[in-house]
PDB file of N, CA and C in Angstrom:
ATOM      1  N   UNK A   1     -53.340 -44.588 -36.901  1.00  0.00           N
ATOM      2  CA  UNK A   1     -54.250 -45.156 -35.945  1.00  0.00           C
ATOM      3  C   UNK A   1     -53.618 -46.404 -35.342  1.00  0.00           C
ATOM      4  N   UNK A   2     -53.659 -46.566 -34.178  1.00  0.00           N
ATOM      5  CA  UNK A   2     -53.367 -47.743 -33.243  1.00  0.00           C
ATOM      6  C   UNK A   2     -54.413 -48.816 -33.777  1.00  0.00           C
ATOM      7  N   UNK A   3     -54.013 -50.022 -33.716  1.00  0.00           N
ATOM      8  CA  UNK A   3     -55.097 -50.949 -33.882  1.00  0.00           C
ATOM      9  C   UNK A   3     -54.856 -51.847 -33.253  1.00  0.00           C
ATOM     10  N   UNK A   4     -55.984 -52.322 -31.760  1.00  0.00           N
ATOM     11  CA  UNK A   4     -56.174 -53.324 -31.082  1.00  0.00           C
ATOM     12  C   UNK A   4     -55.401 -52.496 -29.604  1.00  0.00           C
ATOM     13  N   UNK A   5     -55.762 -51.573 -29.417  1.00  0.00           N
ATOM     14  CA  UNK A   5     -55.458 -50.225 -28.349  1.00  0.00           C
ATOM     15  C   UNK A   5     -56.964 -50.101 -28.044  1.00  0.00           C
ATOM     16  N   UNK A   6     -57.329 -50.131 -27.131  1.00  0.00           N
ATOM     17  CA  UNK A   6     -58.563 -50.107 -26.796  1.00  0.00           C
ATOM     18  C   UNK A   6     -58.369 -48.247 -26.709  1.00  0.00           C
ATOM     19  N   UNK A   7     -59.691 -47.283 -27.409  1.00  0.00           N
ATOM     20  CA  UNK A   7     -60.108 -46.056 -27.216  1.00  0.00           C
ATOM     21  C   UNK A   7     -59.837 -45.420 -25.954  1.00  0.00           C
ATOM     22  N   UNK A   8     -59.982 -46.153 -24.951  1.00  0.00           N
ATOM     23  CA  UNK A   8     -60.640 -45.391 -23.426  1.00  0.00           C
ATOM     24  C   UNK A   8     -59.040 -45.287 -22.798  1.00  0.00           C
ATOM     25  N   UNK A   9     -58.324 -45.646 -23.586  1.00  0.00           N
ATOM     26  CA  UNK A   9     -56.715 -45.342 -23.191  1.00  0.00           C
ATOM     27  C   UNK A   9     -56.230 -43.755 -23.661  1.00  0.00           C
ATOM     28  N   UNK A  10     -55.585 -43.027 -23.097  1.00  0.00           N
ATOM     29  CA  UNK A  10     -55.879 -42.047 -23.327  1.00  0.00           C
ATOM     30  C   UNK A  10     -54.204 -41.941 -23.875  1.00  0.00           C
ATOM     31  N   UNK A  11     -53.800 -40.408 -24.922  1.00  0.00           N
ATOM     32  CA  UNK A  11     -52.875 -40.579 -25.684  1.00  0.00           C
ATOM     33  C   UNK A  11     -51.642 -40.223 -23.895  1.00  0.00           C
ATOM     34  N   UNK A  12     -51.998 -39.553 -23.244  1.00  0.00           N
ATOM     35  CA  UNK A  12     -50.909 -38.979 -22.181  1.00  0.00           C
ATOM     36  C   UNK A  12     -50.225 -40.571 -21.702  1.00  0.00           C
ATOM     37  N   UNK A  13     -51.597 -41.301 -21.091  1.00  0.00           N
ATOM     38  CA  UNK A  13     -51.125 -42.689 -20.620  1.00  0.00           C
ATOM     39  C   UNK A  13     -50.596 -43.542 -21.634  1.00  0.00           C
ATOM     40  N   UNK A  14     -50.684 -43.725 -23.031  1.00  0.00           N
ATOM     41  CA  UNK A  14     -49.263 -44.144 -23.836  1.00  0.00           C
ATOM     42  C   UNK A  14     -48.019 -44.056 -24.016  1.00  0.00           C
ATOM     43  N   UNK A  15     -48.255 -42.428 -23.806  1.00  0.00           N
ATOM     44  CA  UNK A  15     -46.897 -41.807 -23.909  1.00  0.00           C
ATOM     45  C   UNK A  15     -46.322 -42.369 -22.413  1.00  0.00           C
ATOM     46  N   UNK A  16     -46.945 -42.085 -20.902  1.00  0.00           N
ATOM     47  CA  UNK A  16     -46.211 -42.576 -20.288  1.00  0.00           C
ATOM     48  C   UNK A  16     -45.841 -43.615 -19.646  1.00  0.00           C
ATOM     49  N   UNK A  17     -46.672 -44.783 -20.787  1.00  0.00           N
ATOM     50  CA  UNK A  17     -46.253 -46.696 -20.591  1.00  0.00           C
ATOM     51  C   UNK A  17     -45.195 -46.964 -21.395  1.00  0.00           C
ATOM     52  N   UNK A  18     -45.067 -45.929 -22.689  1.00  0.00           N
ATOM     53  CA  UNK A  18     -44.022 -46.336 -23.495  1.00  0.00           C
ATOM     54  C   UNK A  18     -42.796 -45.442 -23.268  1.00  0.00           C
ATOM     55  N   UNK A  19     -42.610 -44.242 -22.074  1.00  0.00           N
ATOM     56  CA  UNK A  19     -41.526 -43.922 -21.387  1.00  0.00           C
ATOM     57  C   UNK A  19     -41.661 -44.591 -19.935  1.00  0.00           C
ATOM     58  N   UNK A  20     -41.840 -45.517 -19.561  1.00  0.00           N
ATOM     59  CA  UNK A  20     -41.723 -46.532 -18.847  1.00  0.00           C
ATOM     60  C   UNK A  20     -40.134 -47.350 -18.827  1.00  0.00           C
ATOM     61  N   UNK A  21     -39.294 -47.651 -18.069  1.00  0.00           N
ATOM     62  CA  UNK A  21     -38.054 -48.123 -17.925  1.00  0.00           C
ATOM     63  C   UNK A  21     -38.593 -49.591 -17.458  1.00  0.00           C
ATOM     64  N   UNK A  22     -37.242 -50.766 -17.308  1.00  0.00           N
ATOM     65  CA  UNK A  22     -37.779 -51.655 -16.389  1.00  0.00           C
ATOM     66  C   UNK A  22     -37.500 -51.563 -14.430  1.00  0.00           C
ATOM     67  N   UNK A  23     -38.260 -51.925 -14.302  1.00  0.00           N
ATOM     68  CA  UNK A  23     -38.339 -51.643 -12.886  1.00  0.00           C
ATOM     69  C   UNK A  23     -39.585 -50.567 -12.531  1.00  0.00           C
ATOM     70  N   UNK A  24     -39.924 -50.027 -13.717  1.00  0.00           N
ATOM     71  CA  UNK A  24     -40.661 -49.051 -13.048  1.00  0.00           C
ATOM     72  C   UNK A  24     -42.291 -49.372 -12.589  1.00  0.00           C
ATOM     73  N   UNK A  25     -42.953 -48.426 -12.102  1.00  0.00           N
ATOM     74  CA  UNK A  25     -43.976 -49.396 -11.452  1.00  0.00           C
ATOM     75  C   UNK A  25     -45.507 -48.423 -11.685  1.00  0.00           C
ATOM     76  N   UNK A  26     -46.193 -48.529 -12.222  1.00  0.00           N
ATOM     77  CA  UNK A  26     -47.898 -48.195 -12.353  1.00  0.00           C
ATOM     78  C   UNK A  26     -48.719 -48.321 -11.802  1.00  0.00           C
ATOM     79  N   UNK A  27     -49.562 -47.744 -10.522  1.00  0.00           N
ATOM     80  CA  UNK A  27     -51.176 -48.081 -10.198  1.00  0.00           C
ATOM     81  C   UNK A  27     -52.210 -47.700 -10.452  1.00  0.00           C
ATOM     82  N   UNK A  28     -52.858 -48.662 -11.136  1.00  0.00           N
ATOM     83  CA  UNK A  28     -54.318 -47.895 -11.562  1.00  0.00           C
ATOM     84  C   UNK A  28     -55.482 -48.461 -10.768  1.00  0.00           C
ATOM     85  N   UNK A  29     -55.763 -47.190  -9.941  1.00  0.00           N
ATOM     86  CA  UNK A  29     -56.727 -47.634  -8.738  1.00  0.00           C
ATOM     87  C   UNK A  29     -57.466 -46.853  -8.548  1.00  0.00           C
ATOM     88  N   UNK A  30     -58.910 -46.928  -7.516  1.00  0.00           N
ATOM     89  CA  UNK A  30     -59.984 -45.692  -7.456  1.00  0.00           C
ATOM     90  C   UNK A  30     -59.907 -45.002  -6.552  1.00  0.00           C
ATOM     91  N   UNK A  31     -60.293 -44.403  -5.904  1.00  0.00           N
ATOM     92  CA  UNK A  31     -60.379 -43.339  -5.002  1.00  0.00           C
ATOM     93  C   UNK A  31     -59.914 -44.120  -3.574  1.00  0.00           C
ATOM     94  N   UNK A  32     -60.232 -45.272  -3.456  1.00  0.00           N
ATOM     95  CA  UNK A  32     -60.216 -45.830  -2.048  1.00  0.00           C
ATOM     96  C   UNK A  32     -59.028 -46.384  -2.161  1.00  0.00           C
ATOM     97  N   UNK A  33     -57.661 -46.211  -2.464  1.00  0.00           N
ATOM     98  CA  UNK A  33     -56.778 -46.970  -2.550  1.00  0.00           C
ATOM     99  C   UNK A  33     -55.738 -45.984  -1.492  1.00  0.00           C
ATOM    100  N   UNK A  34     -55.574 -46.907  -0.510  1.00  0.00           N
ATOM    101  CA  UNK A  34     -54.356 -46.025   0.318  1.00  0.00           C
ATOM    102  C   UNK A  34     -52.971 -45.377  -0.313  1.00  0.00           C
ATOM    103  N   UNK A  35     -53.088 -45.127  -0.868  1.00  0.00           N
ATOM    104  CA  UNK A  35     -51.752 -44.215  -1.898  1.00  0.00           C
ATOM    105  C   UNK A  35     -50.713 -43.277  -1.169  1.00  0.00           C
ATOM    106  N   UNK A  36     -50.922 -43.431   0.189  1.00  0.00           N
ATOM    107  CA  UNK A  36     -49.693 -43.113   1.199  1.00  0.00           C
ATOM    108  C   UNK A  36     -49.307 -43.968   1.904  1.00  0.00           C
ATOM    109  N   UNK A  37     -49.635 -45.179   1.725  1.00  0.00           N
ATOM    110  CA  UNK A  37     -48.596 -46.490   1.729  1.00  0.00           C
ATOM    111  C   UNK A  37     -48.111 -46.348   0.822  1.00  0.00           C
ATOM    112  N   UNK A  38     -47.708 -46.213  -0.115  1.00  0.00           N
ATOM    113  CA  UNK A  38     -47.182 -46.766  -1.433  1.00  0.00           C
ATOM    114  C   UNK A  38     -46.647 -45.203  -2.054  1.00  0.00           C
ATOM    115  N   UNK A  39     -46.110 -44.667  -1.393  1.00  0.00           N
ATOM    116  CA  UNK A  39     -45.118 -43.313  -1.515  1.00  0.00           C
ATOM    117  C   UNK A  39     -44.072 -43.361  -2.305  1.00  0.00           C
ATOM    118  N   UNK A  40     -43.186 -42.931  -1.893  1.00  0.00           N
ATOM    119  CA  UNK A  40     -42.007 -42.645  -3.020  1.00  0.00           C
ATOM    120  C   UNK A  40     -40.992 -43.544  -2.409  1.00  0.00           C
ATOM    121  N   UNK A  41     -39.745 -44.221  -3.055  1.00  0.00           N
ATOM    122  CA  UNK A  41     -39.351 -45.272  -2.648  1.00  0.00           C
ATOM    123  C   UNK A  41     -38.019 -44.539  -1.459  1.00  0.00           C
ATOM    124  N   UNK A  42     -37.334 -45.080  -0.514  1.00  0.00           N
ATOM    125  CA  UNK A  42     -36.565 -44.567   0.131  1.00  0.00           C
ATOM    126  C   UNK A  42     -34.997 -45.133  -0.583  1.00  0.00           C
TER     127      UNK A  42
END
């Protein structure tokens, strides 16, 4: 058991914060978030 991992984290999103590199980049946003600004990098 994880301890001090808050529940509502789910096991997929661990796995892919802790295969995370540096530089790499995460948004956690709701439905209204323009997410085709923020595409794939050129």
């Amino acid at each position: 058991m994880l301890k001090t991992i808050s529940p509502l984290i789910s096991p997929e999103l661990l796995k892919v914060l802790a295969e995370m590199g540096h530089g790499d980049e995460i948004i956690f946003s709701d439905a209204h978030f323009p997410g085709a600004q923020h595409g794939a990098r050129k």
